[in-house]
C-alpha atoms as a PDB file:
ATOM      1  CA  UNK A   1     -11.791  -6.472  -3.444  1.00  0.00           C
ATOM      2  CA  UNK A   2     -15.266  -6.865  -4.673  1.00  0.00           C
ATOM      3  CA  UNK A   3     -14.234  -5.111  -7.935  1.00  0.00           C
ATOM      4  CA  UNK A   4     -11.570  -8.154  -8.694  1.00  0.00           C
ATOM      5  CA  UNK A   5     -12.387 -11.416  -9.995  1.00  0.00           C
ATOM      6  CA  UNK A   6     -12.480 -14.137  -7.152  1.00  0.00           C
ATOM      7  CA  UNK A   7      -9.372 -15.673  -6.984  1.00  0.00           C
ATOM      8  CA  UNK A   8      -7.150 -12.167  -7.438  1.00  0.00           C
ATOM      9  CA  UNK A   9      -5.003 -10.900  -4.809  1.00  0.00           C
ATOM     10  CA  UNK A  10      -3.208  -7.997  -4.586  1.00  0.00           C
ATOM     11  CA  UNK A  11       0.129  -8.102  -3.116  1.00  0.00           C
ATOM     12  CA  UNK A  12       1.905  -5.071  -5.165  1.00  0.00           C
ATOM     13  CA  UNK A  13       5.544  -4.212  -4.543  1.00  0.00           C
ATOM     14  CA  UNK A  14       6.834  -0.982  -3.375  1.00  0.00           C
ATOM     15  CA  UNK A  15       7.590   0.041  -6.673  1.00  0.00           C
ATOM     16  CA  UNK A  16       4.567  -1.017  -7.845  1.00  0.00           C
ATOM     17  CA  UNK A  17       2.718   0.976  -5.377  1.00  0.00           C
ATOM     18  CA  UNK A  18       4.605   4.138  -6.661  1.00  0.00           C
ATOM     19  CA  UNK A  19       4.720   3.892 -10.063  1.00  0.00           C
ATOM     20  CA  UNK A  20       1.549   1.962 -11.083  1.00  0.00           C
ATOM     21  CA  UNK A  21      -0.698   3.581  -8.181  1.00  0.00           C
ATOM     22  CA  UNK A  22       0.496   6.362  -6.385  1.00  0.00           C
ATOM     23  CA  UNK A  23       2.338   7.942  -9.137  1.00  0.00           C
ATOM     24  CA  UNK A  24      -1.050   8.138 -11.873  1.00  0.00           C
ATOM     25  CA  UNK A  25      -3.321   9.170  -8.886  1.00  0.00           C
ATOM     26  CA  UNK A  26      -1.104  11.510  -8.222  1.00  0.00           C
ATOM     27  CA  UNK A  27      -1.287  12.928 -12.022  1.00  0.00           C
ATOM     28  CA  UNK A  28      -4.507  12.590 -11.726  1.00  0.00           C
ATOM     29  CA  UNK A  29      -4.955   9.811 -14.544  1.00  0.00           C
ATOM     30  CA  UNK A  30      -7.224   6.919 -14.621  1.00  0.00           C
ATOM     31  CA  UNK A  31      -6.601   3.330 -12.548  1.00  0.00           C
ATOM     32  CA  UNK A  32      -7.660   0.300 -14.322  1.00  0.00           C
ATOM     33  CA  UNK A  33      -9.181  -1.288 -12.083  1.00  0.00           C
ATOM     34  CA  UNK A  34     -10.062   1.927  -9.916  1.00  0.00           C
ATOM     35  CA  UNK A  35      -9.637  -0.166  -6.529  1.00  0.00           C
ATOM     36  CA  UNK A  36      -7.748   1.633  -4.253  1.00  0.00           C
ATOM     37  CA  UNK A  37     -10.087   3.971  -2.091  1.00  0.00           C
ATOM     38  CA  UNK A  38      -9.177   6.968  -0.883  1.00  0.00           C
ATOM     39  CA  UNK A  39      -9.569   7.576   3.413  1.00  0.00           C
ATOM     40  CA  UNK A  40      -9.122  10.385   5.950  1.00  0.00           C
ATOM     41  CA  UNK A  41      -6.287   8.562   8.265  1.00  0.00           C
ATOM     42  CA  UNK A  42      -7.270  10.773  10.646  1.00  0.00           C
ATOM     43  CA  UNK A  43     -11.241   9.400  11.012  1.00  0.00           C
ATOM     44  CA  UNK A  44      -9.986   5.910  11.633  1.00  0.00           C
ATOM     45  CA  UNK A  45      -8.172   4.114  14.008  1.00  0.00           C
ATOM     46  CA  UNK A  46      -6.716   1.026  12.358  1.00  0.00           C
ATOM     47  CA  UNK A  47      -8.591  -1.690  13.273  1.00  0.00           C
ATOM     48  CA  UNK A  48     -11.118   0.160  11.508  1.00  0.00           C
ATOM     49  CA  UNK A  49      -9.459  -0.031   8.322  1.00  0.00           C
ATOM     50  CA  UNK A  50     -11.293  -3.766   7.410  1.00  0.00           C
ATOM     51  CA  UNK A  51     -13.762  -2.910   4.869  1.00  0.00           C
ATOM     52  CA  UNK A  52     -12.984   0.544   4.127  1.00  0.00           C
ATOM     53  CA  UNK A  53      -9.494  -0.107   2.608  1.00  0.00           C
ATOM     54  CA  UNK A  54      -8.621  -2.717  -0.316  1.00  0.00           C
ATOM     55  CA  UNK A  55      -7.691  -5.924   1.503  1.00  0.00           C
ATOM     56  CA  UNK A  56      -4.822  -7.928  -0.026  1.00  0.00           C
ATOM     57  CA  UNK A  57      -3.677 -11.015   2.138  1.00  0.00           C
ATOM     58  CA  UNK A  58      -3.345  -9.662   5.907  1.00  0.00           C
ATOM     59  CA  UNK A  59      -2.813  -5.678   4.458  1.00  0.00           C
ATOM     60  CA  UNK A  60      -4.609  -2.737   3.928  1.00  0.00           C
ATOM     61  CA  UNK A  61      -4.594  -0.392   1.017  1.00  0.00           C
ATOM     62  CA  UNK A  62      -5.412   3.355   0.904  1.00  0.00           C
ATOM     63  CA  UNK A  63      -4.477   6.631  -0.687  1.00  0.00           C
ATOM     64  CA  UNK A  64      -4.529   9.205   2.573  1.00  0.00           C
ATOM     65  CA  UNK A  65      -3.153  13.089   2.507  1.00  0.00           C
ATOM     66  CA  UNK A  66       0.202  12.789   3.636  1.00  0.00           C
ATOM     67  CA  UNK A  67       0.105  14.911   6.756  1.00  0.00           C
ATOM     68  CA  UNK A  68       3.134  15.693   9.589  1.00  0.00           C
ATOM     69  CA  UNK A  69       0.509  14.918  12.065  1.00  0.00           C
ATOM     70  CA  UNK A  70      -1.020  11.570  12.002  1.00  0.00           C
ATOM     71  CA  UNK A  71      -3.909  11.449  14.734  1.00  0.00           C
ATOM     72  CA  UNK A  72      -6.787   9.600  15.146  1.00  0.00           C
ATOM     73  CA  UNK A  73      -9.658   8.874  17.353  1.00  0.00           C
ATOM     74  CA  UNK A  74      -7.684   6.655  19.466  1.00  0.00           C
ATOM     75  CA  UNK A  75      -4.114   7.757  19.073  1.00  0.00           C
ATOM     76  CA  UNK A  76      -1.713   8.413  16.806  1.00  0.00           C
ATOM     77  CA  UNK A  77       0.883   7.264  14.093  1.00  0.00           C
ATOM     78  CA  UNK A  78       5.111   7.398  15.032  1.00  0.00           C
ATOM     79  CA  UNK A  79       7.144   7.171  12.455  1.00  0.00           C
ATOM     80  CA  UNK A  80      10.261   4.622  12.916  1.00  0.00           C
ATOM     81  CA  UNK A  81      13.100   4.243  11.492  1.00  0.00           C
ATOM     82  CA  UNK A  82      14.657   6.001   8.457  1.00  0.00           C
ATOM     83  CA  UNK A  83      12.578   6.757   5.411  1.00  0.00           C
ATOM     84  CA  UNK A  84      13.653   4.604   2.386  1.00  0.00           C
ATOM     85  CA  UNK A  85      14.062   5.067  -1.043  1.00  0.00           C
ATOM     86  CA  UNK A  86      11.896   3.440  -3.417  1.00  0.00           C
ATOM     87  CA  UNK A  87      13.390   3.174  -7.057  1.00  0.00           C
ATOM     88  CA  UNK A  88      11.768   2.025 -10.643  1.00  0.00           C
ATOM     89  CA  UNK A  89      14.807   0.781 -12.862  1.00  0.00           C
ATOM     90  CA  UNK A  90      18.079   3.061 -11.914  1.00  0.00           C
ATOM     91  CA  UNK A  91      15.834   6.144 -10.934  1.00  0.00           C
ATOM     92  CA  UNK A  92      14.612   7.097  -7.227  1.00  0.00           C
ATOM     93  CA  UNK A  93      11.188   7.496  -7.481  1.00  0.00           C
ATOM     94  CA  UNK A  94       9.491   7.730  -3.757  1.00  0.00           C
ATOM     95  CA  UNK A  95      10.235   7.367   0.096  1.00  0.00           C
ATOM     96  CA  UNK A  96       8.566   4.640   2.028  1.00  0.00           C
ATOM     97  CA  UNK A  97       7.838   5.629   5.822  1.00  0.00           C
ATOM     98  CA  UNK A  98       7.090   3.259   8.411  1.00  0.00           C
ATOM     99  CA  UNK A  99       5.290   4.001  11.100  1.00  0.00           C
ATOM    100  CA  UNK A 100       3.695   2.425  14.377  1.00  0.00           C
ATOM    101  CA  UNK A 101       0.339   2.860  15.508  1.00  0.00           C
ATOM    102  CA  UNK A 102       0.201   4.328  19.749  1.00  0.00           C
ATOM    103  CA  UNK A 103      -3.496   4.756  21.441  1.00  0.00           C
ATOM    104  CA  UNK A 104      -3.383   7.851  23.617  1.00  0.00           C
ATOM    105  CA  UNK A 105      -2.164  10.951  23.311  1.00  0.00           C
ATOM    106  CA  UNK A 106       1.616  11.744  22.562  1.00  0.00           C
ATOM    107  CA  UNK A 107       4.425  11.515  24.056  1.00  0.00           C
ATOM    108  CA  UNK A 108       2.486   8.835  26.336  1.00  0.00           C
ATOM    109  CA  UNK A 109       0.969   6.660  23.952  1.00  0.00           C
ATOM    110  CA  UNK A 110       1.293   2.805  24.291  1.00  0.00           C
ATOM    111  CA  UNK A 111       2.576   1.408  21.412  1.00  0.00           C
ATOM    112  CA  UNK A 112       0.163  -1.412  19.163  1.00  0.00           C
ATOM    113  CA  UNK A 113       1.146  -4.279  16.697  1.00  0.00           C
ATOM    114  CA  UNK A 114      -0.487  -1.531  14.007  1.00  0.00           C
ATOM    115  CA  UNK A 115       2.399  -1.239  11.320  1.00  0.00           C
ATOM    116  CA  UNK A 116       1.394   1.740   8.537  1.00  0.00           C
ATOM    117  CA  UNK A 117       4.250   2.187   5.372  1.00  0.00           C
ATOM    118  CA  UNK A 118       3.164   5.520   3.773  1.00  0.00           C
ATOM    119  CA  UNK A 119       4.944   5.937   0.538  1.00  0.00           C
ATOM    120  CA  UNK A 120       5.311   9.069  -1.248  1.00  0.00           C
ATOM    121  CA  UNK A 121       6.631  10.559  -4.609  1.00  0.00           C
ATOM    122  CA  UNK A 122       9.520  12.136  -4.736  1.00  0.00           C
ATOM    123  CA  UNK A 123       9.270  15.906  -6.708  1.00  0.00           C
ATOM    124  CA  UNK A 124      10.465  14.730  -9.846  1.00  0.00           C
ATOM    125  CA  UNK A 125       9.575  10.703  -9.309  1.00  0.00           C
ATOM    126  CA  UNK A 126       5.732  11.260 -10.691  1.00  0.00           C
ATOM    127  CA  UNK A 127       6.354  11.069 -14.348  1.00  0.00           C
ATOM    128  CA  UNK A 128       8.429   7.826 -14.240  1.00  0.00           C
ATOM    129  CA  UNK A 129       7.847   5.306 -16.709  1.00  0.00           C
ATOM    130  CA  UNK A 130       7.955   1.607 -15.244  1.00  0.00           C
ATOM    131  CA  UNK A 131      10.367  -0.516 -16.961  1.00  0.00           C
ATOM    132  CA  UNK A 132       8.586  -1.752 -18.970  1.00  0.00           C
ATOM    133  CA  UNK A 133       7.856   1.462 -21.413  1.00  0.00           C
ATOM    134  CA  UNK A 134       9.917   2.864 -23.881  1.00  0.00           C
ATOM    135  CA  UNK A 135      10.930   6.382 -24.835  1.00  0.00           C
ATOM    136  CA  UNK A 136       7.885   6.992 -27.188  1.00  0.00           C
ATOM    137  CA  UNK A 137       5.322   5.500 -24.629  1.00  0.00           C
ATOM    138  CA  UNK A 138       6.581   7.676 -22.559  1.00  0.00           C
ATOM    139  CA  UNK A 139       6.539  10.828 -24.210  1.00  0.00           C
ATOM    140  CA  UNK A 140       2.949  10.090 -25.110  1.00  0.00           C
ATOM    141  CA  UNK A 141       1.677   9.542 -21.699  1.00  0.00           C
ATOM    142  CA  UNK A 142       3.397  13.061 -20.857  1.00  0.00           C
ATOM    143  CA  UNK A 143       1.310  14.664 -23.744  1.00  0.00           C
ATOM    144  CA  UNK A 144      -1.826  12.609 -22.727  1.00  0.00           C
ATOM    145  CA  UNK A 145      -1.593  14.157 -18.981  1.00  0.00           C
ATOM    146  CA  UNK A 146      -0.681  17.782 -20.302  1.00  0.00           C
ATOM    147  CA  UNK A 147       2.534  17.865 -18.135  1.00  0.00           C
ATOM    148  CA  UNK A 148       0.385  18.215 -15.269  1.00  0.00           C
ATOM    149  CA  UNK A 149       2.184  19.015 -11.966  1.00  0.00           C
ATOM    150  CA  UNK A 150       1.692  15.789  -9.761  1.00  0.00           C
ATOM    151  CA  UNK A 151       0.032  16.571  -6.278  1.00  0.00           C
ATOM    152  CA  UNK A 152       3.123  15.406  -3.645  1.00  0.00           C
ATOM    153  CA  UNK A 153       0.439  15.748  -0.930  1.00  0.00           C
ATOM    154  CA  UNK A 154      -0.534  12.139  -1.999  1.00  0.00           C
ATOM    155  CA  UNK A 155       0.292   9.289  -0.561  1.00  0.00           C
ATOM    156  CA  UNK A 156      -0.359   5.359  -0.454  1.00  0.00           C
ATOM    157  CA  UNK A 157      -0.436   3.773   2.447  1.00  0.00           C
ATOM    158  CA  UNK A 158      -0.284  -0.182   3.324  1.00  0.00           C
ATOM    159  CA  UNK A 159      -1.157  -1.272   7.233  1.00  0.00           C
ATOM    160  CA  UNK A 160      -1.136  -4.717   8.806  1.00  0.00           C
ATOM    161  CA  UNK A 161      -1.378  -5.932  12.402  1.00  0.00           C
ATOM    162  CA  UNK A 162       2.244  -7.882  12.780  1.00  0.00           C
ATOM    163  CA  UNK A 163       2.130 -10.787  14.759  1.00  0.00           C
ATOM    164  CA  UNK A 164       4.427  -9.539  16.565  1.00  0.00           C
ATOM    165  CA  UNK A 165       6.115  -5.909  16.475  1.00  0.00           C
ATOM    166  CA  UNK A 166       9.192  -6.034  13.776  1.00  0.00           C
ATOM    167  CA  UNK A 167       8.641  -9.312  11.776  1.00  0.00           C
ATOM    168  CA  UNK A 168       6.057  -9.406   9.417  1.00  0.00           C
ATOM    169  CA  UNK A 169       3.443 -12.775   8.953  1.00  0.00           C
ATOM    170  CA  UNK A 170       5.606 -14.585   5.875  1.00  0.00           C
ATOM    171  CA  UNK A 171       2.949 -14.802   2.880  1.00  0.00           C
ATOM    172  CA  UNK A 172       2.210 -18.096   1.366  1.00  0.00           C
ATOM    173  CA  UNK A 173       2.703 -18.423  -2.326  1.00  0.00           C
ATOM    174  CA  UNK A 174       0.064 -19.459  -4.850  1.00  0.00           C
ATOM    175  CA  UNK A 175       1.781 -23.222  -5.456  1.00  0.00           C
ATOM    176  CA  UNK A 176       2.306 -23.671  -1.169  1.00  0.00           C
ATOM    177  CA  UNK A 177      -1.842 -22.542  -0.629  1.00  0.00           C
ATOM    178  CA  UNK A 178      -2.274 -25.149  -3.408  1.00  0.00           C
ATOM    179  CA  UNK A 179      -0.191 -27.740  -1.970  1.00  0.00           C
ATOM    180  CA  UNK A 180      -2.184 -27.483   1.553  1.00  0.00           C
ATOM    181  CA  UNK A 181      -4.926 -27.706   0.204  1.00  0.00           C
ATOM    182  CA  UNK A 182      -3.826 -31.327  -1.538  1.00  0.00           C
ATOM    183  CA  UNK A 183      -2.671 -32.487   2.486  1.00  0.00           C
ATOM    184  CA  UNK A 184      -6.299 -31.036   3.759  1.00  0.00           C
ATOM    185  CA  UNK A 185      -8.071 -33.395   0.891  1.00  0.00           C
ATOM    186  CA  UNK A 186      -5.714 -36.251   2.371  1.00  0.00           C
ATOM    187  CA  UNK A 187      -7.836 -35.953   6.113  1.00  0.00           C
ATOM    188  CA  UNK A 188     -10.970 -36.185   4.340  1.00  0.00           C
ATOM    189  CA  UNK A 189     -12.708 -39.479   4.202  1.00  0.00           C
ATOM    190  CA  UNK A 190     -15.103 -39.816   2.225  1.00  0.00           C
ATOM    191  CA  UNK A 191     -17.823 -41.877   2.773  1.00  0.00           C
ATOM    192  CA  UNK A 192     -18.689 -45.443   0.863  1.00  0.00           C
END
């Protein structure tokens, strides 16, 4: 986060994640601001992550290879649940995985609080235009990336410890930080 302003936070959605990040990386075009690194998944168990990855509120943010076999020095990732579809506008333009960190060795592995959602592009989801381009924009950023083929190895990932496994810590909004902030200055007293 060092590369933001203080006071930015980055809290994209999933179609954000897709189509403004995933989908240009993939392409190989630039990302202004270039702040997403790019980890081996398989050198770091997540509570390694802090530092490493771009930190937005209680997540982590990293492009990884997508690989079938998610190990790591201390276990291993299971996916849960069915993938999702992640759309821009009308069109389907990714999957979202979840998955649930396990230290050991498969099948035996106990399972953690570690929560990973890997998305991916779907084979013809890369060259999707957010919704907020037209039909010329668009055909100009095809000719500007030479119709290159997108690389569907890619993916982005986004990792948090729950509180507790299956409900996610609720986010506080700019205006509710702000407003806690008034009640701390309220406990204050300030000296005469």
């Amino acid at each position: 986060m060092s590369d933001l302003p203080p006071g930015f936070r980055f809290f994209p959605t999933d179609e954000e994640l897709v189509v403004h990040f995933l989908s240009r990386k993939a392409l190989r075009l630039p990302c202004q601001p270039d702040i997403v690194p790019f980890l081996d998944l398989r050198r770091f168990d997540p509570w390694q992550l802090n530092g490493r990855a771009l930190q937005g509120g209680n997540h982590c943010y990293f492009f990884s290879h997508a690989t079938v076999n998610k190990v790591s020095p201390s276990g291993y990732w299971m996916p849960v649940g069915a993938k999702e579809t992640v759309t821009s506008g009308d069109k389907d333009v990714g999957t979202k995985t979840s998955l649930v960190f396990h230290i050991g060795e498969a099948p035996l592995g106990v399972k953690t609080s570690w929560v990973m959602h890997e998305y991916r592009l779907l084979e013809d989801g890369a060259a999707v235009p957010s919704s907020r381009t037209n039909r010329n924009s668009s055909s100009s950023a095809s000719r500007a990336r030479g119709n290159k083929r997108p690389d569907l190895n890619l993916a982005i990932c986004r990792v948090q410890e729950a509180s507790f496994f299956g409900v996610e810590e609720t986010e506080l909004s700019c205006l509710d930080e702000v407003f806690l902030s008034l009640d701390d200055l309220d406990e204050i007293s300030m000296p005469y």
